[in-house]
N, C-alpha and C. Protein backbone atom coordinates (compact mmCIF):
# COMPACT_ATOMS: atom_id res chain seq x y z
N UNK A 1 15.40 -0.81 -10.95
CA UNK A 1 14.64 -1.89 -11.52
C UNK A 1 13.14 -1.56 -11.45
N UNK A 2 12.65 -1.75 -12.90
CA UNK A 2 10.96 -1.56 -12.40
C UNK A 2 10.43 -2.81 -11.72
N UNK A 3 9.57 -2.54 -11.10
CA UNK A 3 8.19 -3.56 -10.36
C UNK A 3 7.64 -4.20 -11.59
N UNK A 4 7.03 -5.26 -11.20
CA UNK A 4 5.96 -5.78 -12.07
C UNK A 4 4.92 -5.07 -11.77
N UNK A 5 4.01 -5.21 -12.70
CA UNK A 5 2.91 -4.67 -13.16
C UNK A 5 1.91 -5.53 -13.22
N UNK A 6 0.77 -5.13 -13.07
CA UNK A 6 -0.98 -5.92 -13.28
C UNK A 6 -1.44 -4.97 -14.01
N UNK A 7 -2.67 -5.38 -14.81
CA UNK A 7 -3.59 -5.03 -15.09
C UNK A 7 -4.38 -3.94 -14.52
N UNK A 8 -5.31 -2.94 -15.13
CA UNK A 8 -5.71 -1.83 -13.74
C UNK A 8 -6.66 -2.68 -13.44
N UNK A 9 -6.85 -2.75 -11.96
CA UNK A 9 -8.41 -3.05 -11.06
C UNK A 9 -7.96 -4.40 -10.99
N UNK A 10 -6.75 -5.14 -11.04
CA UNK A 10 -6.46 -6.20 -10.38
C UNK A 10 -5.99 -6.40 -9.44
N UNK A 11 -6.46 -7.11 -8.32
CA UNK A 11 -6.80 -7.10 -6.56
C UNK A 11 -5.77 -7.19 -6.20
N UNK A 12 -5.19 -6.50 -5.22
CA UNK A 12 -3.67 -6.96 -4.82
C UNK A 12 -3.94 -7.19 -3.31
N UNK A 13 -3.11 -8.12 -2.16
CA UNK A 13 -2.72 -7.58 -1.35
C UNK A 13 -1.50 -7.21 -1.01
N UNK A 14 -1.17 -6.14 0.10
CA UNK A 14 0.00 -5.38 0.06
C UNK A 14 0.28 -5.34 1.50
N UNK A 15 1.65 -5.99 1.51
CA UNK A 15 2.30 -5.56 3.45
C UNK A 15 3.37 -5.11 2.98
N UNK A 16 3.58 -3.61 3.72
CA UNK A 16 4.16 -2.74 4.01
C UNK A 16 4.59 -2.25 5.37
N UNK A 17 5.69 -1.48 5.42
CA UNK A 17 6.10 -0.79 6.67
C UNK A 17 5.52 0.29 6.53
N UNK A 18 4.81 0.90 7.63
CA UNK A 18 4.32 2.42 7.74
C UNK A 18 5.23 2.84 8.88
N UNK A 19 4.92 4.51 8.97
CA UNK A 19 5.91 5.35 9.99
C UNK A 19 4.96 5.18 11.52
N UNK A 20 5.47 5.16 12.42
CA UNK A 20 5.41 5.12 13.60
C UNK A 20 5.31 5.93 14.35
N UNK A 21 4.79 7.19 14.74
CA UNK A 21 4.86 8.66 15.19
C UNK A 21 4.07 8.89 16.50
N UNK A 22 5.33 8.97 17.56
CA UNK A 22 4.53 9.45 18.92
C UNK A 22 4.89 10.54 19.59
N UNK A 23 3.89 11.60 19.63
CA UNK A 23 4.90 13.24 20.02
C UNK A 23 4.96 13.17 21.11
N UNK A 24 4.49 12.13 22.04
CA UNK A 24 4.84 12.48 23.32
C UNK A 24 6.72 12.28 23.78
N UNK A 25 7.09 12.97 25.02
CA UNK A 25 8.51 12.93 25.63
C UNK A 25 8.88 11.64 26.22
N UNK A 26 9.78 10.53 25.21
CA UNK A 26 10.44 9.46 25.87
C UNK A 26 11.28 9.37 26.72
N UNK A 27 11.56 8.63 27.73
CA UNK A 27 13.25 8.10 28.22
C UNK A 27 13.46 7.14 27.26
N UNK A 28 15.13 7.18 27.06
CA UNK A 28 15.42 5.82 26.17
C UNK A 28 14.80 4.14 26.44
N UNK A 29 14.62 3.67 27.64
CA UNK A 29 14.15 2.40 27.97
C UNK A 29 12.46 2.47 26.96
N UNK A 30 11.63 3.39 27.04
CA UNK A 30 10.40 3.99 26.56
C UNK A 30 10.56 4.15 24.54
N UNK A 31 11.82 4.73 24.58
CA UNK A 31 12.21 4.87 22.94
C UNK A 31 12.24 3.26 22.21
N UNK A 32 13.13 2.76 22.84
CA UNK A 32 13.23 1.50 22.30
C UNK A 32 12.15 0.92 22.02
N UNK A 33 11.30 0.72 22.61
CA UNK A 33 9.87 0.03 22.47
C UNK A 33 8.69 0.02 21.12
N UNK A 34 9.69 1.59 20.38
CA UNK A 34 8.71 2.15 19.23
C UNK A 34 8.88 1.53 18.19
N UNK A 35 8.06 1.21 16.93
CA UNK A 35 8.76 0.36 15.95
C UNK A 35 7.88 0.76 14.81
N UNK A 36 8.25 0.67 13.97
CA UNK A 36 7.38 0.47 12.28
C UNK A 36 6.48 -0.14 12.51
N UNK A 37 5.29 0.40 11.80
CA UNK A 37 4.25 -0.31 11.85
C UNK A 37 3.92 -1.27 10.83
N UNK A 38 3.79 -2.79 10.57
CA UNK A 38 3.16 -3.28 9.71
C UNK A 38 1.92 -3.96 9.01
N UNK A 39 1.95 -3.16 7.99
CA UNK A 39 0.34 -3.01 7.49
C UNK A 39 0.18 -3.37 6.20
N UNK A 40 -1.31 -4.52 6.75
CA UNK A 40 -1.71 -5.50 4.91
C UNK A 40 -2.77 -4.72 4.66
N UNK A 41 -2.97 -4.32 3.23
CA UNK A 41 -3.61 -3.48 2.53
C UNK A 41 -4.30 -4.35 1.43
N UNK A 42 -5.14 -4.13 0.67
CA UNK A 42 -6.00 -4.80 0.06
C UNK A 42 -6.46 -3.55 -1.07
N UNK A 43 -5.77 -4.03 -2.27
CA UNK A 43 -6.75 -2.47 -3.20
C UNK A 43 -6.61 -3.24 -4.48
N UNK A 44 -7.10 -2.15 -5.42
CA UNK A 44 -7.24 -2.49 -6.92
C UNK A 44 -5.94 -1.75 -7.75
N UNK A 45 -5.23 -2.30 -8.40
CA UNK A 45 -3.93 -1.63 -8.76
C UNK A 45 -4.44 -1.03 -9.58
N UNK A 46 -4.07 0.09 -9.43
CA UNK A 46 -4.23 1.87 -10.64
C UNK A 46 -2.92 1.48 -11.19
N UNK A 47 -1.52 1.95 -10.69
CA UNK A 47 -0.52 1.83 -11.54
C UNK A 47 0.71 2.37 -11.08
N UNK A 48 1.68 1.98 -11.40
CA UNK A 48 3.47 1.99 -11.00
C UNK A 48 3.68 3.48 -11.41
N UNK A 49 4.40 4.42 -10.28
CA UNK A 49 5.43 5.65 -10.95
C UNK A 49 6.11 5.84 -10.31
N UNK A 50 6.59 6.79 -10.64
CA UNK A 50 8.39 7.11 -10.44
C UNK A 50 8.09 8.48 -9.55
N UNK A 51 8.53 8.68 -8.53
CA UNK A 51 8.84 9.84 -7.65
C UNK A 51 10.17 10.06 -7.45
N UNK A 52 10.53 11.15 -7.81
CA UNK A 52 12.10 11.20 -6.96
C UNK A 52 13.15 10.30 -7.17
N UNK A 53 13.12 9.51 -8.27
CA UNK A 53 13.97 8.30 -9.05
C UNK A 53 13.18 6.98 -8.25
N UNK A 54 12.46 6.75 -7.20
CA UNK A 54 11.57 5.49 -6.73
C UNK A 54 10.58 5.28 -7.23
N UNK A 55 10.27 3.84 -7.22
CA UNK A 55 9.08 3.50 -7.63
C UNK A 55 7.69 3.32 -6.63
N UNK A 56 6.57 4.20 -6.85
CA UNK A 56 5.43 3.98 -6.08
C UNK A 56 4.67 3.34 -6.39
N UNK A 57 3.79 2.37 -5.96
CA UNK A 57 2.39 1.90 -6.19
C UNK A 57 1.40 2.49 -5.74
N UNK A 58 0.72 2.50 -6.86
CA UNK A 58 -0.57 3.59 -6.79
C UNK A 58 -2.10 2.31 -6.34
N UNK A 59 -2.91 2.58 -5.50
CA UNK A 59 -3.69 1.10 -5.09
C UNK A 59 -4.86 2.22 -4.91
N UNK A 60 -6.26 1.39 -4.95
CA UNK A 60 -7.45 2.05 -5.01
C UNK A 60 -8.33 1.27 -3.73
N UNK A 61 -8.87 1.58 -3.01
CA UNK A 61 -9.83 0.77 -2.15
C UNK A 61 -11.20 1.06 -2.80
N UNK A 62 -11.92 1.59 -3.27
CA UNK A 62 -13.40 1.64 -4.05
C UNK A 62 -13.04 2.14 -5.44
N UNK A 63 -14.08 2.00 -6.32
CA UNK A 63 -14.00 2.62 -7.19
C UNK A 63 -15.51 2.50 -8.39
N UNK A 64 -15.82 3.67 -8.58
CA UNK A 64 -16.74 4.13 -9.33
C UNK A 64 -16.89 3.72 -10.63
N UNK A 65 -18.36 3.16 -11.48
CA UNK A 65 -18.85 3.29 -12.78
C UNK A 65 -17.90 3.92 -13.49
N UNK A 66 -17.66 5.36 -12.79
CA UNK A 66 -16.57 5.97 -14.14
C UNK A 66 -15.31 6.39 -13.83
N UNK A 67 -15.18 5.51 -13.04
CA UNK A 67 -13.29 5.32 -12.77
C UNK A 67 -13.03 6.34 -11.69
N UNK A 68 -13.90 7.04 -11.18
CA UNK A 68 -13.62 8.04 -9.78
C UNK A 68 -12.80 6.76 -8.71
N UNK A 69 -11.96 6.93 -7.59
CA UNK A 69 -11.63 6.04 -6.49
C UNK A 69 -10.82 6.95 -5.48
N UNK A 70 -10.55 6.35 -4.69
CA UNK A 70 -10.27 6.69 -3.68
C UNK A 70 -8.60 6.22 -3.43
N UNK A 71 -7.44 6.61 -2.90
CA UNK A 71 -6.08 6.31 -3.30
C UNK A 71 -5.05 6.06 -1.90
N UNK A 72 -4.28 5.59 -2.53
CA UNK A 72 -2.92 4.80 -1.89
C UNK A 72 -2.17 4.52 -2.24
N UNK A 73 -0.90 5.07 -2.25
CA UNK A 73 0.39 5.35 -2.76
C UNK A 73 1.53 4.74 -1.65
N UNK A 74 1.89 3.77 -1.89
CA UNK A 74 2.90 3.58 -1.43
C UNK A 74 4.15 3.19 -2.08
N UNK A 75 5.50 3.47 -1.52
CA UNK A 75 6.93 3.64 -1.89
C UNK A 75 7.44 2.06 -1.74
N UNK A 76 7.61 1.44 -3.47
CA UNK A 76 8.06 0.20 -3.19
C UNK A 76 9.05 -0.11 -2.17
N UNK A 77 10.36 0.62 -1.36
CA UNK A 77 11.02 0.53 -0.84
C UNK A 77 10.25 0.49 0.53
N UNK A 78 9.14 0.58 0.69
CA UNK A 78 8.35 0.25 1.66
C UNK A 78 7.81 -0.88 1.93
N UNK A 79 7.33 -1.58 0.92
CA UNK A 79 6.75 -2.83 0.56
C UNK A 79 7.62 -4.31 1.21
N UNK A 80 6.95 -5.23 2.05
CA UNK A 80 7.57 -6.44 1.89
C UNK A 80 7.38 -7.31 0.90
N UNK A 81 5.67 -7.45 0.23
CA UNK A 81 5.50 -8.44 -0.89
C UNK A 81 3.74 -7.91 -0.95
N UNK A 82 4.00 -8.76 -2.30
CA UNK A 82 2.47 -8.28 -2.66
C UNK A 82 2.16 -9.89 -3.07
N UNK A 83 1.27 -9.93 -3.39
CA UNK A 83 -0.34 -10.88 -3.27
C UNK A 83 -1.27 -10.62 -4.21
N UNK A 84 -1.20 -11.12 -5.82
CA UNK A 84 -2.39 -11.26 -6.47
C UNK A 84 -3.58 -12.12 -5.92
N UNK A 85 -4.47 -11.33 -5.87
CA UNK A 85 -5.70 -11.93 -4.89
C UNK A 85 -6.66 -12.26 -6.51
N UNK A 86 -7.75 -13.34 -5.92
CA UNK A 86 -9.13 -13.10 -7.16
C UNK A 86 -10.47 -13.20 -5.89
N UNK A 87 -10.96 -12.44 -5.97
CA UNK A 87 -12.35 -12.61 -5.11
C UNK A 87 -13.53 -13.14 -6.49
N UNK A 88 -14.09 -13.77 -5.78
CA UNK A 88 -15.52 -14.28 -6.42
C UNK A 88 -16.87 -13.56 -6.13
N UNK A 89 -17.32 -13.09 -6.88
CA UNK A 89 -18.61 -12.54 -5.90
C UNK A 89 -19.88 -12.64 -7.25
N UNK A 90 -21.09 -12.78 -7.08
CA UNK A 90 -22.15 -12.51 -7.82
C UNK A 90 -22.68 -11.46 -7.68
N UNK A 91 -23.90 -11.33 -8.82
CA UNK A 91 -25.29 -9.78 -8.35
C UNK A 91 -26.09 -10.63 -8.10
N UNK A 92 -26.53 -10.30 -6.75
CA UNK A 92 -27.92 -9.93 -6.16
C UNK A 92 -28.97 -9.55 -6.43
């Protein structure tokens, strides 16, 4: 199934599961304790693709006069929900 879609540069927020990674040597009582991390993200939607038959969201945190930005890709199967945001802001 595809995702819905926005507009590009419309504000999302995004909670997701991230990976959890500790190289140090556990005992099991110590293992148990480890967990997914969950993380709200805040970007400008670039746009939906397909990896590997999944769908990713592509999210921007800045972005430039001429469309240069900075990126974030995450694996909808990662995602708990997203959040059309609108911020208000004026020029100074």
């Amino acid at each position: 199934m595809k995702p819905a879609s926005y507009e590009v540069y419309t504000m999302l927020l995004v909670e997701w599961l991230d990976i959890t990674q500790d190289s140090k040597w556990h005992n099991k009582a110590e293992m148990e304790k480890t967990r997914a991390t969950k993380v709200k993200s805040i970007g400008f939607f670039l746009k939906n693709y397909v990896l590997d038959k999944k769908w990713v969201l592509k999210l921007a945190g800045s972005v430039t006069e001429d469309g240069d930005s900075d990126v974030l890709d995450i694996p909808f199967g990662c995602i708990n929900f997203i959040k059309e945001i609108s911020v208000e802001y004026s020029d100074v």
